[in-house]
Protein backbone atom coordinates (compact mmCIF):
# COMPACT_ATOMS: atom_id res chain seq x y z
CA UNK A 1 1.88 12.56 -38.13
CA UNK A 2 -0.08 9.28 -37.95
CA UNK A 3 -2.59 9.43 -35.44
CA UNK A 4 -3.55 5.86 -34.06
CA UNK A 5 -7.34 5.09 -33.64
CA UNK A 6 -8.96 5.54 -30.17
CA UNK A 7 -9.38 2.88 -27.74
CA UNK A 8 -12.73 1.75 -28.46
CA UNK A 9 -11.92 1.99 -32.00
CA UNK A 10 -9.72 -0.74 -31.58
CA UNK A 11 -11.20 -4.48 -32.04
CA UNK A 12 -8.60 -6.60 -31.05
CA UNK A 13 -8.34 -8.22 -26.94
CA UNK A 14 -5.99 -6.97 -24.89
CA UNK A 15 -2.49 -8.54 -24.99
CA UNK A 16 0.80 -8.58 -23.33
CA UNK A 17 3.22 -10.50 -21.19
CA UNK A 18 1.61 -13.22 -18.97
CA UNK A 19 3.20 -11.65 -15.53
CA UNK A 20 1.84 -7.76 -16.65
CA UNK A 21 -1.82 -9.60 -16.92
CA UNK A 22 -1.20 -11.10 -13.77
CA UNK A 23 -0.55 -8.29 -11.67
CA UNK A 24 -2.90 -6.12 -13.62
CA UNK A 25 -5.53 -8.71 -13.66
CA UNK A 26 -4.77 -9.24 -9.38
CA UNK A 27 -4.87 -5.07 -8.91
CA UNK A 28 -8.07 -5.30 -10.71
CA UNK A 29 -9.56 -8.06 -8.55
CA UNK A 30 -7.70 -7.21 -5.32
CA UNK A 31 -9.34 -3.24 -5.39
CA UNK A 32 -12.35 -3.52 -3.90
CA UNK A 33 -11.40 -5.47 -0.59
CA UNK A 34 -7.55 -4.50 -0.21
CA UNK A 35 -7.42 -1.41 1.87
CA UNK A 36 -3.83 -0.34 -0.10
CA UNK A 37 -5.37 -0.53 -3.41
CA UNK A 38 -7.73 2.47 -4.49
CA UNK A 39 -11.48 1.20 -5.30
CA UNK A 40 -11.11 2.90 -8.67
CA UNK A 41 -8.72 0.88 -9.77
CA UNK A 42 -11.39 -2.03 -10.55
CA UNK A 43 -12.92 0.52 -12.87
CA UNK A 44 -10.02 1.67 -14.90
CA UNK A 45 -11.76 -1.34 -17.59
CA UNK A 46 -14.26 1.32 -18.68
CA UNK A 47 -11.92 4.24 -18.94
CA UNK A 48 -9.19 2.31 -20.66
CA UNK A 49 -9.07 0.03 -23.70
CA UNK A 50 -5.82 -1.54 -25.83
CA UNK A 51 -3.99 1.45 -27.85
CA UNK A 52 -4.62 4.20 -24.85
CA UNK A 53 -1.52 6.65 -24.31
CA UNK A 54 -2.28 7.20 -20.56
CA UNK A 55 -0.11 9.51 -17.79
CA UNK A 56 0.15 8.28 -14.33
CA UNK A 57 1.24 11.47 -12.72
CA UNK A 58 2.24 10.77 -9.12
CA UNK A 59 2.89 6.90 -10.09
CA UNK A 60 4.92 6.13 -6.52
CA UNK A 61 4.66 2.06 -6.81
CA UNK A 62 2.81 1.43 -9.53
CA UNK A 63 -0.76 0.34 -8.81
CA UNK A 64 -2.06 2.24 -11.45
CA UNK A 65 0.96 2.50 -13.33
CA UNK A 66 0.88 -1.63 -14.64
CA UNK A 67 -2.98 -1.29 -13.73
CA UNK A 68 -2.97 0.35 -17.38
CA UNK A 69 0.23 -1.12 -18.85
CA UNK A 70 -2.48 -3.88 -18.93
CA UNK A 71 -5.36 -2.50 -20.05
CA UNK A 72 -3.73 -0.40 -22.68
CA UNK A 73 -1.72 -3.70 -24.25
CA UNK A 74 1.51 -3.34 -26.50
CA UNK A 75 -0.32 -1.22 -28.49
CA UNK A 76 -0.81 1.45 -25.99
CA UNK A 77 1.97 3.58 -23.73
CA UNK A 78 1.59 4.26 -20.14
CA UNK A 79 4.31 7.49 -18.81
CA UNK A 80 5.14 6.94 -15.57
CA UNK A 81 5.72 10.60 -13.72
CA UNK A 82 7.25 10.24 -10.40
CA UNK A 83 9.65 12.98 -8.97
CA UNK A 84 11.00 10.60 -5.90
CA UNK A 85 14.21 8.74 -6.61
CA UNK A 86 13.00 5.35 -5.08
CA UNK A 87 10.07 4.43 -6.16
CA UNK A 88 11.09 5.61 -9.50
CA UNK A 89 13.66 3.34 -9.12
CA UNK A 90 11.44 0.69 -8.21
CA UNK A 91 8.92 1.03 -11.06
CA UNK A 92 12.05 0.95 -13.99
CA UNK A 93 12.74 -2.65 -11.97
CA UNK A 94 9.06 -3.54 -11.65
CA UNK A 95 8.45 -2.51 -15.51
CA UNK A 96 11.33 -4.85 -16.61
CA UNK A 97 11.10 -7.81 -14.53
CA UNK A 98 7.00 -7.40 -15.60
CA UNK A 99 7.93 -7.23 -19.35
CA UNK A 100 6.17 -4.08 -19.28
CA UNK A 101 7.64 -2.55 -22.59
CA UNK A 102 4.90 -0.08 -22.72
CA UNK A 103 5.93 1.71 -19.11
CA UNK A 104 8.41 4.60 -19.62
CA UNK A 105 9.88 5.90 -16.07
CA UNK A 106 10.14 9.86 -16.09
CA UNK A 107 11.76 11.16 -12.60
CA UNK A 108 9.94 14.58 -12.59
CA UNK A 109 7.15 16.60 -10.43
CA UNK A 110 4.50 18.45 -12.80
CA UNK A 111 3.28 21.93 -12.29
CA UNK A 112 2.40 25.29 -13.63
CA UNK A 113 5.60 26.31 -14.94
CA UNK A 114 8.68 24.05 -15.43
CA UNK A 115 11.83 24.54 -13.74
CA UNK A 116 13.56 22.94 -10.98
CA UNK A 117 11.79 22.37 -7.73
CA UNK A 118 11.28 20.83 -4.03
CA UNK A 119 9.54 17.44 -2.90
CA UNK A 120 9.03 17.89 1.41
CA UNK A 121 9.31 14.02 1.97
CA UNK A 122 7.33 13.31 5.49
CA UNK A 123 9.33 11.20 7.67
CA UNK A 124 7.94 8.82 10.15
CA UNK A 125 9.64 6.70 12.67
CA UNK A 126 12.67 7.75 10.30
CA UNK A 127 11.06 6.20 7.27
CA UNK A 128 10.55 7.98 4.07
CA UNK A 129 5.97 8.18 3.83
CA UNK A 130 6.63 8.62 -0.24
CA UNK A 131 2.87 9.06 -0.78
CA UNK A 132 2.70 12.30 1.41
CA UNK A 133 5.50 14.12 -0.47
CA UNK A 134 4.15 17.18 -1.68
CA UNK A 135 5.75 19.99 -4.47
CA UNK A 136 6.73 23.17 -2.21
CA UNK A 137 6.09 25.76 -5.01
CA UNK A 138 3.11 27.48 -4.27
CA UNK A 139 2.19 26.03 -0.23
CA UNK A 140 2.04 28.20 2.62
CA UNK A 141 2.13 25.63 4.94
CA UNK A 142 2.53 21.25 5.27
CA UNK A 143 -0.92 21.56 5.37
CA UNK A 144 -2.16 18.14 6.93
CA UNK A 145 1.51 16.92 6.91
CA UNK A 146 1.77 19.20 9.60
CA UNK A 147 1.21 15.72 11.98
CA UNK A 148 4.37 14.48 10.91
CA UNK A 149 7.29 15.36 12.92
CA UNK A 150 10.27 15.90 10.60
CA UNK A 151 10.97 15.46 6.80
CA UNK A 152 13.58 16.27 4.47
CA UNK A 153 13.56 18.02 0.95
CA UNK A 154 14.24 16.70 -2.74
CA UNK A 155 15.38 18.02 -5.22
CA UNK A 156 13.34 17.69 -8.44
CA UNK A 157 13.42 18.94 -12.18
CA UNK A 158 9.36 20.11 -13.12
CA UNK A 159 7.68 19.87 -15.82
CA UNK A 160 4.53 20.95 -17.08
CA UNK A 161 1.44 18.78 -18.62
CA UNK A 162 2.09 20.57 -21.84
CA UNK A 163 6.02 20.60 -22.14
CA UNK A 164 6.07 16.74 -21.44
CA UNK A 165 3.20 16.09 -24.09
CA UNK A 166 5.26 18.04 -26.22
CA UNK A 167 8.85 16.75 -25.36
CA UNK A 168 7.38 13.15 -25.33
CA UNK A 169 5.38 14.05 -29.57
CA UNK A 170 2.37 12.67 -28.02
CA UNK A 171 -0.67 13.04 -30.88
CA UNK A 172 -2.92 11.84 -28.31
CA UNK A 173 -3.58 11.26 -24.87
CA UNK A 174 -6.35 9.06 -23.73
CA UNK A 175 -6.16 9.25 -19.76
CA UNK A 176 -4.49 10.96 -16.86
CA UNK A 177 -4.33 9.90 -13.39
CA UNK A 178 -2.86 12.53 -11.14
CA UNK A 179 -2.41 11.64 -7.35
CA UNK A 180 -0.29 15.00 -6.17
CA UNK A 181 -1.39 16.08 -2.66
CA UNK A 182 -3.07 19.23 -3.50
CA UNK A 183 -0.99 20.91 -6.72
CA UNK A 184 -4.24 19.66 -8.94
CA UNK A 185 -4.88 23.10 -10.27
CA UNK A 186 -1.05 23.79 -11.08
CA UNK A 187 -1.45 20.29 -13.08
CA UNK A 188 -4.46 21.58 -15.10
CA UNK A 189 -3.09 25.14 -15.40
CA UNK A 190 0.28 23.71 -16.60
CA UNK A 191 -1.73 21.42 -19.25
CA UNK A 192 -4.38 23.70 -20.41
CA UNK A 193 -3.40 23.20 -24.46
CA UNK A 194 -3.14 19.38 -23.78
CA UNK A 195 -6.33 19.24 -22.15
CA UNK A 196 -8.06 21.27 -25.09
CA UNK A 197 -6.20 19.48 -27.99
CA UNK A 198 -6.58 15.84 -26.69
CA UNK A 199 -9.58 15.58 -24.06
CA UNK A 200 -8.07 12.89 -22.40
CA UNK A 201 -10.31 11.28 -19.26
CA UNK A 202 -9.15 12.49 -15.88
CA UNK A 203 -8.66 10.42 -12.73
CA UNK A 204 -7.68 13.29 -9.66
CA UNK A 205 -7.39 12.88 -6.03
CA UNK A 206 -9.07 16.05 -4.69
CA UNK A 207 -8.92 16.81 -1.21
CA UNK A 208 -9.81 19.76 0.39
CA UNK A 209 -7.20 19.26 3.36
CA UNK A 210 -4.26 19.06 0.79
CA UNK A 211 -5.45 22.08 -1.39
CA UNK A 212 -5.44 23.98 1.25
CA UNK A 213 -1.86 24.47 1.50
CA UNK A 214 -1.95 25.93 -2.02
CA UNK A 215 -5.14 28.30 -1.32
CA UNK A 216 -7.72 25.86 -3.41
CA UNK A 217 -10.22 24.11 -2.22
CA UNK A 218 -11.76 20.61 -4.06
CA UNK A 219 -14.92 23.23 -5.55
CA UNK A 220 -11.95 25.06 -7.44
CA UNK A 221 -10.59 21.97 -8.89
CA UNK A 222 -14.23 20.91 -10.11
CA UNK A 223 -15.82 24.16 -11.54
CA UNK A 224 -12.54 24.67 -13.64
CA UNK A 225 -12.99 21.48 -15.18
CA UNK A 226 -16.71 21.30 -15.66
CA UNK A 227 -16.14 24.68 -17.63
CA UNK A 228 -14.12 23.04 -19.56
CA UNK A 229 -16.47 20.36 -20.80
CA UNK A 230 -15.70 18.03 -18.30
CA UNK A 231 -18.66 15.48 -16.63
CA UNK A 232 -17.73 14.24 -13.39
CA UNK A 233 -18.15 11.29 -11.92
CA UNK A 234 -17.12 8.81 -9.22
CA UNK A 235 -16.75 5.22 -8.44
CA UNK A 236 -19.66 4.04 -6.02
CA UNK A 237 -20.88 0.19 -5.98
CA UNK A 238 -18.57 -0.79 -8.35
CA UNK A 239 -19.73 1.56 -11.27
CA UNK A 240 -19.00 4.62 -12.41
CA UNK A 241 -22.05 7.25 -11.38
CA UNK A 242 -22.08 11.23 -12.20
CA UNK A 243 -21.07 12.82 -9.19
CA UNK A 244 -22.51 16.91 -8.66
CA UNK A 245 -20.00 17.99 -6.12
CA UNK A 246 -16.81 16.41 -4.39
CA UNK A 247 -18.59 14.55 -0.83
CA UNK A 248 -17.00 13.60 2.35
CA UNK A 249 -15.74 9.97 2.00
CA UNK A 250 -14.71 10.08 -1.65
CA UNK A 251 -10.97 11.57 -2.96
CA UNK A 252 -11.17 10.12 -6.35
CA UNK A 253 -13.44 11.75 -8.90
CA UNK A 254 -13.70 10.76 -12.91
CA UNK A 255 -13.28 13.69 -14.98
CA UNK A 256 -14.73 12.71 -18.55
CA UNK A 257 -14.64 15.09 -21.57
CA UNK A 258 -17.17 16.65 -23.30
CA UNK A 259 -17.81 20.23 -25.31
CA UNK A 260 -16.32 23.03 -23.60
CA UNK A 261 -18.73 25.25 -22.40
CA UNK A 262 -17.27 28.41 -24.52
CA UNK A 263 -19.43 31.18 -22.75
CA UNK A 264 -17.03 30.70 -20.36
């Protein structure tokens, strides 16, 4: 299988439809002052280069999603994992009217083990809060969802990190953003071969409030991946700076690969 070179292996500038560069130029530009775009998003330049095979796990509408359809170019893939039927829906419409023919839609949740599983969708005022949706498998409780006052279940096939890689004959893997309210470890534990055969960069939300519900707590989520080689980092005046310990007032943190620590 031919394996194509890395992203900073590859000399050539970025490239792609003029509306993609648009919107990922505007996400880029727009992050640090718009309150609904993450402040990482502005740094995804020095994760991401033209060629990278990247996973946007927990993609909902995309900010990330054509954030790296334009970094990574036409020479790069960006797999778009979103288990909710809408906003799946509305990043297959986004991608084409975009021009995006590096995006590829998957309607799935990832976990430990695949299967079939169950979204809770918060409602509020009646109206579906997609970005609170959280995997059932595994919680005790709604954790902080417990503030809204009704929601409704989805249906959802699973996956895990390793049976997509291996369903999608990925030879590499270059990033992974995963935004899914708490189910980080199932993620990592579902991905382990991935994770040890490719070393791709991590981007996690980590939230003590959301692990809770699944018994973790944002230390777990660190120490498993720092034993696995992994430096992290976070995103503080608009560059990247090693981070020792998840801190009040940040939820993103930079996983980057190194050796595994095999004493471990």
């Amino acid at each position: 299988m031919t394996t194509r070179p890395r992203p900073q292996d590859v000399p050539a500038p970025r490239s792609g439809p003029a509306p993609l560069r648009a919107v990922g130029a505007a996400l880029r530009g727009l992050s640090p002052h718009a309150f609904f775009i993450e402040r990482e998003v502005a740094g995804l330049a020095e994760v991401v280069g033209p060629g990278a095979v990247c996973l946007d796990i927990g993609a909902e509408y995309g900010l990330y999603t054509f954030t790296l359809a334009d970094l990574a170019g036409p020479a790069g893939a960006v797999y778009a994992v979103e288990p909710l039927p809408g906003p799946a829906r509305f990043l297959t419409t986004a991608a084409s009217a975009l021009g995006a023919d590096n995006v590829r839609v998957l309607r799935r949740a990832l976990a430990r083990e695949p299967g079939t599983g169950t979204l809770s969708l918060p409602l509020r005022r009646g109206l579906p809060v997609h970005g609170r949706a959280y995997l059932t498998t595994g919680a005790a409780s709604p954790g902080p969802n417990a503030e809204f006052s009704a929601a409704r279940t989805v249906a959802a096939p699973v996956s895990t990190l390793d049976s997509l890689a291996a369903e999608l004959g990925l030879d590499r893997l270059d990033f992974v953003k995963a935004d899914v309210e708490g189910a980080e470890l199932a993620v990592i534990d579902g991905g382990a071969a991935v994770l040890e055969r490719h070393r791709p960069a991590l981007l996690l939300e980590i939230e003590d409030r959301h692990l809770a519900k699944y018994g973790a707590r944002a230390a777990d989520v660190a120490d498993r991946l720092t034993a696995m080689g992994y430096r992290m980092r976070v995103w503080v005046a608009r560059a990247w700076r090693d981070a020792d310990r998840v801190r009040e007032g940040h939820r993103n943190y930079l996983f980057v690969p190194g050796a595994p620590d095999r004493r471990s």
